[in-house]
PDB file of N, CA and C in Angstrom:
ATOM      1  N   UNK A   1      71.510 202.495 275.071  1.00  0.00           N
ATOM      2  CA  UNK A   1      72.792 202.785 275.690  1.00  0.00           C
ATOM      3  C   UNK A   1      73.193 201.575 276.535  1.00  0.00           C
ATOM      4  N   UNK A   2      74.371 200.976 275.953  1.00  0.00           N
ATOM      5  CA  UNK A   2      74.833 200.042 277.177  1.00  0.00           C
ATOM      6  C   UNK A   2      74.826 200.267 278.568  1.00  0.00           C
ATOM      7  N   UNK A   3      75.297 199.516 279.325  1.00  0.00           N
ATOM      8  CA  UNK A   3      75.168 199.205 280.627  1.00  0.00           C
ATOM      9  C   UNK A   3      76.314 200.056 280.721  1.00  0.00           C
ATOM     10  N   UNK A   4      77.713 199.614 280.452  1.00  0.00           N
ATOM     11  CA  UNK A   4      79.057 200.146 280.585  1.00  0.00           C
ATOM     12  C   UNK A   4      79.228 201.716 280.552  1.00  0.00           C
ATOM     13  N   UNK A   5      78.623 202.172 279.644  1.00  0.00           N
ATOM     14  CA  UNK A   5      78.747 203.381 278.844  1.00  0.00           C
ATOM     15  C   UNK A   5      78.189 204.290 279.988  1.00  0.00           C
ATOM     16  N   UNK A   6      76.782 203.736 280.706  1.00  0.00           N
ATOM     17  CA  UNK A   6      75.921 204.364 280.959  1.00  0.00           C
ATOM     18  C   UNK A   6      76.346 204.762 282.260  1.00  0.00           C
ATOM     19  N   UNK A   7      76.842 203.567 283.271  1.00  0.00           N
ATOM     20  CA  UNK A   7      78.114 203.788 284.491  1.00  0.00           C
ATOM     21  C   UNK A   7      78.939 204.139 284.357  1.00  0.00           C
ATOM     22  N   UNK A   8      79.778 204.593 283.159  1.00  0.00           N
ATOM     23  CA  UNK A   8      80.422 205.698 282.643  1.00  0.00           C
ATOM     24  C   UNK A   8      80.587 206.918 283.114  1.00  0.00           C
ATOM     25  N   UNK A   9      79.501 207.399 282.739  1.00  0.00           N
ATOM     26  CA  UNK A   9      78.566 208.491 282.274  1.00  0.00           C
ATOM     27  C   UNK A   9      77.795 209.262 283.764  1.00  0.00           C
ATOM     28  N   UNK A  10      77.809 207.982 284.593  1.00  0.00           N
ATOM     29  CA  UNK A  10      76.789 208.254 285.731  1.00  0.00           C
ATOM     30  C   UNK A  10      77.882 207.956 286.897  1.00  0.00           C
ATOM     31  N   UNK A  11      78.982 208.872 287.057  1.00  0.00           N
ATOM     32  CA  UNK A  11      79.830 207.811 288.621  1.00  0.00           C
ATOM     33  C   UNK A  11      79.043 207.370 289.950  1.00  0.00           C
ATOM     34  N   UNK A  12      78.049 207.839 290.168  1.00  0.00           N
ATOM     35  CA  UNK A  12      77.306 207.801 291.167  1.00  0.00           C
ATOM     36  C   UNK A  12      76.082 206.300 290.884  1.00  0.00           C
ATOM     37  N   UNK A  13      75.816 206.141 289.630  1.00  0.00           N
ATOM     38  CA  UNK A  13      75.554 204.704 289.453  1.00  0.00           C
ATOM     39  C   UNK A  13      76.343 203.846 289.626  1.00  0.00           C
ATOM     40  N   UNK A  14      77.658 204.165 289.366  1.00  0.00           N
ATOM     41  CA  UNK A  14      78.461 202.975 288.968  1.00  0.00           C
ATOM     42  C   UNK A  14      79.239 202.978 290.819  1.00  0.00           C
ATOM     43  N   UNK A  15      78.959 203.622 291.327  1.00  0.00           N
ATOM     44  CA  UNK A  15      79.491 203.316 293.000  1.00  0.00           C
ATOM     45  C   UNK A  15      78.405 202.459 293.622  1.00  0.00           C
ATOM     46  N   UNK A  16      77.170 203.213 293.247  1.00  0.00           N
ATOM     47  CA  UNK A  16      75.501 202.517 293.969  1.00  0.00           C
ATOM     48  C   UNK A  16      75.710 201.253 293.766  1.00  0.00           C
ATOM     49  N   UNK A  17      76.247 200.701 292.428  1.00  0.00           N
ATOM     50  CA  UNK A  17      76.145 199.523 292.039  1.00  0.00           C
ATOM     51  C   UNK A  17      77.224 198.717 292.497  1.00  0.00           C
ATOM     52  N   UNK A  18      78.378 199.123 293.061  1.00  0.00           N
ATOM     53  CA  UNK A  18      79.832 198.385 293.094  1.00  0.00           C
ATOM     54  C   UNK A  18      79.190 198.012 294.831  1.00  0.00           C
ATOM     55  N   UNK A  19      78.715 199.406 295.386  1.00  0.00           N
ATOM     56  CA  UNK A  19      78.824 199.279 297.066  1.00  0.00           C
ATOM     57  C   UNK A  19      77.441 198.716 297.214  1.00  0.00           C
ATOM     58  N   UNK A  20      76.373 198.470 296.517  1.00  0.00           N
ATOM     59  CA  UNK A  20      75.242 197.397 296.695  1.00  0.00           C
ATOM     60  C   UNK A  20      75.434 195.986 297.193  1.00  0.00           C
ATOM     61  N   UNK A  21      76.866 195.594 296.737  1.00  0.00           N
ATOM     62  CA  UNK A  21      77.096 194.106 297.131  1.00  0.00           C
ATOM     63  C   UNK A  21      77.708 194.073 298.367  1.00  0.00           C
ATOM     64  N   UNK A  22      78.178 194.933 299.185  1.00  0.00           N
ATOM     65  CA  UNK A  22      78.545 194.758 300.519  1.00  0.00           C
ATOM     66  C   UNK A  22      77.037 195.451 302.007  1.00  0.00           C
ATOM     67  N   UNK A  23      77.841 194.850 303.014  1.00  0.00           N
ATOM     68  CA  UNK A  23      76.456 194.628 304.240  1.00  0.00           C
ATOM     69  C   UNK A  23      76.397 195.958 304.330  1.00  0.00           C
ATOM     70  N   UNK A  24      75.626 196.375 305.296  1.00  0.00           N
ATOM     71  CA  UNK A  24      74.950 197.459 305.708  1.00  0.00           C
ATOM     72  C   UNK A  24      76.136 198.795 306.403  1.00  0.00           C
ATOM     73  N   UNK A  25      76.979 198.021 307.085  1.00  0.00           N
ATOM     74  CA  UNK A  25      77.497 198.613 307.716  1.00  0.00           C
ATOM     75  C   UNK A  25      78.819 199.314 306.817  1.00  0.00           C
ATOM     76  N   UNK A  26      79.459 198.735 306.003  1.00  0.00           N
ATOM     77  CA  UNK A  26      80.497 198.803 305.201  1.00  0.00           C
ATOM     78  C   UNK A  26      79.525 199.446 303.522  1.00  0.00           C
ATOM     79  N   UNK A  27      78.198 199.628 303.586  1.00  0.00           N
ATOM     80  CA  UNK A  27      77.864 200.639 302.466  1.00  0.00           C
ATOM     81  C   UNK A  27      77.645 202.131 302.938  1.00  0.00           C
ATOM     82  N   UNK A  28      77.333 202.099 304.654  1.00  0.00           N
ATOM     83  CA  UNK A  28      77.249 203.221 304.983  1.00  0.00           C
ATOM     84  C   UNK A  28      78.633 203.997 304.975  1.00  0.00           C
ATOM     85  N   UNK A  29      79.534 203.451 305.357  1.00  0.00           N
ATOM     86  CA  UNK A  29      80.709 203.744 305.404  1.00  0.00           C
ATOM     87  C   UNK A  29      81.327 204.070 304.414  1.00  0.00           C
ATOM     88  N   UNK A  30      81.172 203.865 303.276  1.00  0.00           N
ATOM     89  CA  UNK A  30      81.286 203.921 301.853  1.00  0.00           C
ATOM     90  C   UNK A  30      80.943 205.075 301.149  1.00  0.00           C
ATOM     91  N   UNK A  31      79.738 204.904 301.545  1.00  0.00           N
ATOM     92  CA  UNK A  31      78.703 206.570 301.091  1.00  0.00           C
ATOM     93  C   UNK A  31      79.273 207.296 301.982  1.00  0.00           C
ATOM     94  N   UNK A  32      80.048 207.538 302.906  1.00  0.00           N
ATOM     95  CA  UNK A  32      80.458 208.806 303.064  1.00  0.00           C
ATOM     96  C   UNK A  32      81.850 209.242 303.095  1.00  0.00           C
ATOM     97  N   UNK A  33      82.517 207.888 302.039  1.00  0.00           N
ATOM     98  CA  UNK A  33      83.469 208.462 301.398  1.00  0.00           C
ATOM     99  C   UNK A  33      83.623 208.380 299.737  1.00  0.00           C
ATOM    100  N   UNK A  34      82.558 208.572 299.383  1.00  0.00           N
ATOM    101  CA  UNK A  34      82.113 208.707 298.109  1.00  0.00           C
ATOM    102  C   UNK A  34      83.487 209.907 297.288  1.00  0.00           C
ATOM    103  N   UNK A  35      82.926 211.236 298.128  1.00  0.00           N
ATOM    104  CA  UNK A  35      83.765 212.784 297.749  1.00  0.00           C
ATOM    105  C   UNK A  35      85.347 212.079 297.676  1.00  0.00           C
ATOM    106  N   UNK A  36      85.849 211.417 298.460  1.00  0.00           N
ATOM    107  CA  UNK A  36      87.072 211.551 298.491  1.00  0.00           C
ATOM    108  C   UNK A  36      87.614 210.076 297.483  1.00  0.00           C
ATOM    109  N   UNK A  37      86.643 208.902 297.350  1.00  0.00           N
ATOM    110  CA  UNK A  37      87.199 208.317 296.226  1.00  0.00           C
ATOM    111  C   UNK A  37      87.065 208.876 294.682  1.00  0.00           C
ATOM    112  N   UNK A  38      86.260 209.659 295.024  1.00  0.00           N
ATOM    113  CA  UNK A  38      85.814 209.864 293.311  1.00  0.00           C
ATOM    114  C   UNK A  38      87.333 211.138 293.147  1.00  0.00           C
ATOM    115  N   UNK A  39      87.592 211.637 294.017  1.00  0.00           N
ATOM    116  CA  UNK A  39      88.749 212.474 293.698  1.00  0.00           C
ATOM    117  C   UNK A  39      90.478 211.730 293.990  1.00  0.00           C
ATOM    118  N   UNK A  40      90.465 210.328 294.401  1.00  0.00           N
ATOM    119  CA  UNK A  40      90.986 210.085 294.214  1.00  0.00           C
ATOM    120  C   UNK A  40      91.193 209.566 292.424  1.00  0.00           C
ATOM    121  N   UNK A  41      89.984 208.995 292.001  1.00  0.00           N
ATOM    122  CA  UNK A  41      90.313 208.955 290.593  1.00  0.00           C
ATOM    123  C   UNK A  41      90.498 209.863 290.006  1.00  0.00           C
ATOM    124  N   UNK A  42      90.084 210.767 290.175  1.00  0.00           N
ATOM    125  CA  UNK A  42      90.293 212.453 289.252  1.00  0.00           C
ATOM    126  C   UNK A  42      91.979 213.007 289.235  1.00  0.00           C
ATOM    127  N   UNK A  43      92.569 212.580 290.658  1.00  0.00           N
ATOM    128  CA  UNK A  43      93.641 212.472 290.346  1.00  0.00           C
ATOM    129  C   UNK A  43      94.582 211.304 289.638  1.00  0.00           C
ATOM    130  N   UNK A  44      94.100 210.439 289.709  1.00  0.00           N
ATOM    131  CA  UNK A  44      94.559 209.173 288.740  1.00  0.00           C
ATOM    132  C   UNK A  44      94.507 209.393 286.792  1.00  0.00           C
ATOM    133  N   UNK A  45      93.601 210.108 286.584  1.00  0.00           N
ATOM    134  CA  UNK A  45      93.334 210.776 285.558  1.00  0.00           C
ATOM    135  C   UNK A  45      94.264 211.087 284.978  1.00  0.00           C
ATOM    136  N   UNK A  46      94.883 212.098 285.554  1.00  0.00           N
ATOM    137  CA  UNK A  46      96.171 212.955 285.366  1.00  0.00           C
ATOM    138  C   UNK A  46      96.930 211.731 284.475  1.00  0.00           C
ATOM    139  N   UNK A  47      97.217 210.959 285.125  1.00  0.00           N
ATOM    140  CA  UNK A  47      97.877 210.003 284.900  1.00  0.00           C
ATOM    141  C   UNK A  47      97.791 209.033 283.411  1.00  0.00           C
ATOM    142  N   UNK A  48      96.593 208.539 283.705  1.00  0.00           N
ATOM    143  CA  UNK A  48      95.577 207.924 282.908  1.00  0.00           C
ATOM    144  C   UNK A  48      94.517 208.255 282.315  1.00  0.00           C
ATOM    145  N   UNK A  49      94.893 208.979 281.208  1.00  0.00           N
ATOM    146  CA  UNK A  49      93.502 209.369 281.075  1.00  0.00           C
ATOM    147  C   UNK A  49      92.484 208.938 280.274  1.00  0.00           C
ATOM    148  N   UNK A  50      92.354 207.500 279.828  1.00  0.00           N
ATOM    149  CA  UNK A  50      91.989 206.610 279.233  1.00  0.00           C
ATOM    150  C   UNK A  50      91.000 206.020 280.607  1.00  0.00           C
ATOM    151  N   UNK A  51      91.118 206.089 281.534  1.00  0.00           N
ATOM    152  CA  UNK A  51      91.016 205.495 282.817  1.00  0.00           C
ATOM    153  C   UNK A  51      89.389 206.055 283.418  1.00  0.00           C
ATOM    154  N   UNK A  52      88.519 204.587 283.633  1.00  0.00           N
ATOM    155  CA  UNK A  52      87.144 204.141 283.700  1.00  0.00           C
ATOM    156  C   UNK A  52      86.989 204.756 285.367  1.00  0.00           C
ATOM    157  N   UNK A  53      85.653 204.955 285.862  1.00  0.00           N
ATOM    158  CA  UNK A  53      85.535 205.189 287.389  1.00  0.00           C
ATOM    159  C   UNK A  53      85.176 203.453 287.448  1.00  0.00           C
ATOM    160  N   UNK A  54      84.838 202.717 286.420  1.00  0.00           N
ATOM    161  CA  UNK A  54      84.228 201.343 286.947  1.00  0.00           C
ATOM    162  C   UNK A  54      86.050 200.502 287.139  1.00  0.00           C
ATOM    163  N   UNK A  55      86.350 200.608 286.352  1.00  0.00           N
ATOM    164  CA  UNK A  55      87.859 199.850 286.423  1.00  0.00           C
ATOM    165  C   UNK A  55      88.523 200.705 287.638  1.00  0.00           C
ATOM    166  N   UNK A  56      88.464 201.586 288.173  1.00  0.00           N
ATOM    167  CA  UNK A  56      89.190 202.335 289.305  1.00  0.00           C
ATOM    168  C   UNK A  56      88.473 201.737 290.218  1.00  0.00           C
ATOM    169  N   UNK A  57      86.836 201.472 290.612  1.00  0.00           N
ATOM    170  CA  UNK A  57      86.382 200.780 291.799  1.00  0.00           C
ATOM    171  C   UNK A  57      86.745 199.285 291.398  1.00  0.00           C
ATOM    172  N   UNK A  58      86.810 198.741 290.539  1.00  0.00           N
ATOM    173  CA  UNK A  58      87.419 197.442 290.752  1.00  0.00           C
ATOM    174  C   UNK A  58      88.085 196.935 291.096  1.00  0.00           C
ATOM    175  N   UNK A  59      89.561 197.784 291.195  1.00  0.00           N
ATOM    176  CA  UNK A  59      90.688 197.645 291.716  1.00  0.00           C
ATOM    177  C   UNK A  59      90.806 198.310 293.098  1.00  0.00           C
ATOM    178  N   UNK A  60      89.570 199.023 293.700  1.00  0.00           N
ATOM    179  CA  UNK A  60      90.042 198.961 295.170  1.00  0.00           C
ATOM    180  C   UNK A  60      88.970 197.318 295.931  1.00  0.00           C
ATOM    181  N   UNK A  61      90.208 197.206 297.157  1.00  0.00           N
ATOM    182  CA  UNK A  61      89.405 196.149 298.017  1.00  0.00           C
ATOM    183  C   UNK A  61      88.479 196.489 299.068  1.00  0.00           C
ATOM    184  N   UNK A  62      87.535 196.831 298.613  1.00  0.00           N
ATOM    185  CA  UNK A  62      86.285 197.445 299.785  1.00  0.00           C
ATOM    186  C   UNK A  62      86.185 196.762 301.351  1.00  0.00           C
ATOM    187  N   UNK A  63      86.799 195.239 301.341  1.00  0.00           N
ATOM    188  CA  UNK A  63      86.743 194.854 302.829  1.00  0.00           C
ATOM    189  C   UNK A  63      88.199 195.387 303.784  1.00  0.00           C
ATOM    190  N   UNK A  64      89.003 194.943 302.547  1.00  0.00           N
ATOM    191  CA  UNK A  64      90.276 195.688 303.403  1.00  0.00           C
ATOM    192  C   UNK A  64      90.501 196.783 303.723  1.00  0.00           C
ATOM    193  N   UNK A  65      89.657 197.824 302.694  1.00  0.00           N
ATOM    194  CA  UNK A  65      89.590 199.229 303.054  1.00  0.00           C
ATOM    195  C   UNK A  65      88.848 199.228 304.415  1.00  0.00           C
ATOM    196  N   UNK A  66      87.180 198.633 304.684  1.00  0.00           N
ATOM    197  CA  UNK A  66      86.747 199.210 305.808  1.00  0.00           C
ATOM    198  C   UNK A  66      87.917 198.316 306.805  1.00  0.00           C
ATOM    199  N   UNK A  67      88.418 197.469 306.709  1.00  0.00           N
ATOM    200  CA  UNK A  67      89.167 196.825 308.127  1.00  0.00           C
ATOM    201  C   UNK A  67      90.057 197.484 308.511  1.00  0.00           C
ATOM    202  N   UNK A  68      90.650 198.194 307.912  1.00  0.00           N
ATOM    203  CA  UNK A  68      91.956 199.304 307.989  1.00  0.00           C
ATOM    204  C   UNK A  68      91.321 200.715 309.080  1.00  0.00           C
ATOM    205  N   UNK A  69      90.142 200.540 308.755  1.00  0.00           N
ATOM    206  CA  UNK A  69      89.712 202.120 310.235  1.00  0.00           C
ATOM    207  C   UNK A  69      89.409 201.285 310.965  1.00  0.00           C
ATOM    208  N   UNK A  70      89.481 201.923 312.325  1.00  0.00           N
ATOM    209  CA  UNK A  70      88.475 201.499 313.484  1.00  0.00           C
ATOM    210  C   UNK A  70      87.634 201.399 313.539  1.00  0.00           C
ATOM    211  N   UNK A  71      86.661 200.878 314.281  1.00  0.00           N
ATOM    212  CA  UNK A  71      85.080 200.579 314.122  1.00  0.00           C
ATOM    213  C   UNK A  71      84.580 202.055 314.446  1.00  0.00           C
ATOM    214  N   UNK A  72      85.401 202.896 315.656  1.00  0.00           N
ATOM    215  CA  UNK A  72      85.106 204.362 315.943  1.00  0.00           C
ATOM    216  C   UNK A  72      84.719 205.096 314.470  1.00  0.00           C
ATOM    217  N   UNK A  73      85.941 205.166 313.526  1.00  0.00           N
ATOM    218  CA  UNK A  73      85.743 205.343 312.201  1.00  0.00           C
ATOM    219  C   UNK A  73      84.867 205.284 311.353  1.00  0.00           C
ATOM    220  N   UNK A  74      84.584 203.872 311.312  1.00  0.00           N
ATOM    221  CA  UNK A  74      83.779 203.081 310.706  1.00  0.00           C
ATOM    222  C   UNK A  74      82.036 203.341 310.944  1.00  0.00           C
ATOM    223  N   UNK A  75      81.995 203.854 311.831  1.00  0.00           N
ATOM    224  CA  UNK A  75      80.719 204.281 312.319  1.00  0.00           C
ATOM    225  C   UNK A  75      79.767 203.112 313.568  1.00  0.00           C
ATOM    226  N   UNK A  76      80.642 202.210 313.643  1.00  0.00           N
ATOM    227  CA  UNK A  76      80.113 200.789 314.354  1.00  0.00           C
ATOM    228  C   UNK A  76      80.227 200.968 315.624  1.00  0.00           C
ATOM    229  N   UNK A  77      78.661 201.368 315.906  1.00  0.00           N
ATOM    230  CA  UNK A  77      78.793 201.499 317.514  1.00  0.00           C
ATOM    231  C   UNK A  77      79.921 201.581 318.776  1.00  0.00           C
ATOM    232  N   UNK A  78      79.925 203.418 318.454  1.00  0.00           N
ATOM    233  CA  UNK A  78      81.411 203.763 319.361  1.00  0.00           C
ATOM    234  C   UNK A  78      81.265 203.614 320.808  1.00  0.00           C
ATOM    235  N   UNK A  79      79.868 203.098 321.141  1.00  0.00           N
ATOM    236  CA  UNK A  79      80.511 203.003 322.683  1.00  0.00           C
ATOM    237  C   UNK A  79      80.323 201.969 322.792  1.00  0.00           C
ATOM    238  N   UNK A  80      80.302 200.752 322.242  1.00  0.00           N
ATOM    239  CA  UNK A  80      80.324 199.318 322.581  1.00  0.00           C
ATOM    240  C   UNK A  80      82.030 199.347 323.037  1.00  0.00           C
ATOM    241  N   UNK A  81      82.818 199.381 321.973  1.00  0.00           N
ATOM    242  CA  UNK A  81      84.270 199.673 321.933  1.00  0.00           C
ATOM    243  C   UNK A  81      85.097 200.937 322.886  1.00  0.00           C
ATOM    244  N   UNK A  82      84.885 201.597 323.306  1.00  0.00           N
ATOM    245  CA  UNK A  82      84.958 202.565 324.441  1.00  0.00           C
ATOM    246  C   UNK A  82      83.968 203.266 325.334  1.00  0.00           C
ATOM    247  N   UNK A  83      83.185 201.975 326.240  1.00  0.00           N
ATOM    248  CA  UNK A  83      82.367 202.157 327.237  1.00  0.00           C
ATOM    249  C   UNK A  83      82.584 203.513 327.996  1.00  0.00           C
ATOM    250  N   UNK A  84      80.945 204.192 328.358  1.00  0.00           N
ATOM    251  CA  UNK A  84      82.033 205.108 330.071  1.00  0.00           C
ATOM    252  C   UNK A  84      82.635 204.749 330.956  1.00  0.00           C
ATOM    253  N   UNK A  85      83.352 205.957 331.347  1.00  0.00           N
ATOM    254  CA  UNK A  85      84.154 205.246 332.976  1.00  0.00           C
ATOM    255  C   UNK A  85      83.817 205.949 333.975  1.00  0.00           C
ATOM    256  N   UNK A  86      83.704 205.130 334.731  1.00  0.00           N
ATOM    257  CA  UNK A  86      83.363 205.427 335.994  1.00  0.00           C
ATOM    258  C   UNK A  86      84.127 205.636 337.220  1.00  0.00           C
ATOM    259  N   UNK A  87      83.809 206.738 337.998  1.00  0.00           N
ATOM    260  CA  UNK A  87      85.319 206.740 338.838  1.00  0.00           C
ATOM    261  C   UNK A  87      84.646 206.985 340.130  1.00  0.00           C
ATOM    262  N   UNK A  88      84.711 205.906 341.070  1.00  0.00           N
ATOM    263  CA  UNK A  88      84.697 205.892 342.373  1.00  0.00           C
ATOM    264  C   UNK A  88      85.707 206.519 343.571  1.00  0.00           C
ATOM    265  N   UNK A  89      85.055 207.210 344.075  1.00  0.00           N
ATOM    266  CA  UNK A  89      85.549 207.880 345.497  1.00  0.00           C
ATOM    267  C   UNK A  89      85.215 207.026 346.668  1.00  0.00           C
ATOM    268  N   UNK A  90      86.578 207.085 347.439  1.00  0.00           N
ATOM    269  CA  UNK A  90      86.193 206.452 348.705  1.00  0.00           C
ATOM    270  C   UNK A  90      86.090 207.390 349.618  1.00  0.00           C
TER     271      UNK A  90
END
């Protein structure tokens, strides 16, 4: 069985394999929007229904996607970016 066929066949290979090439922080982030890209292609379907899950992750931009949330979002250490506050009484 080809390679192609087989990421086909397997959407969950063929994401492991697309989001393997980005850092740590932007695969975690990824994996937990797995549910909602894979249904974004399902609705693309409709459309296309000739239409690959590997050619659908190709055409999204995985850096511009994570730069578009906040790091809050993103999972990147939320209190570096909104420290506590502290409130002094005199």
């Amino acid at each position: 069985m080809p390679l192609t066929s087989f990421l086909d066949s397997q959407p969950q290979a063929a994401f492991a394999t697309r989001i393997n090439r980005l850092d740590e922080p932007q695969r975690r982030f990824f994996l937990r929007r797995y549910n909602e890209l894979y249904g974004q292609y399902l609705s693309n379907l409709a459309q296309n229904p000739r239409a690959r899950f590997t050619d659908f992750l190709g055409g999204l931009d995985f850096n511009r996607d994570f730069q578009a949330f906040s790091p809050e979002l993103r999972g990147e250490y939320p209190r570096q970016f909104r420290p506590p506050t502290r409130i002094l009484r005199y």
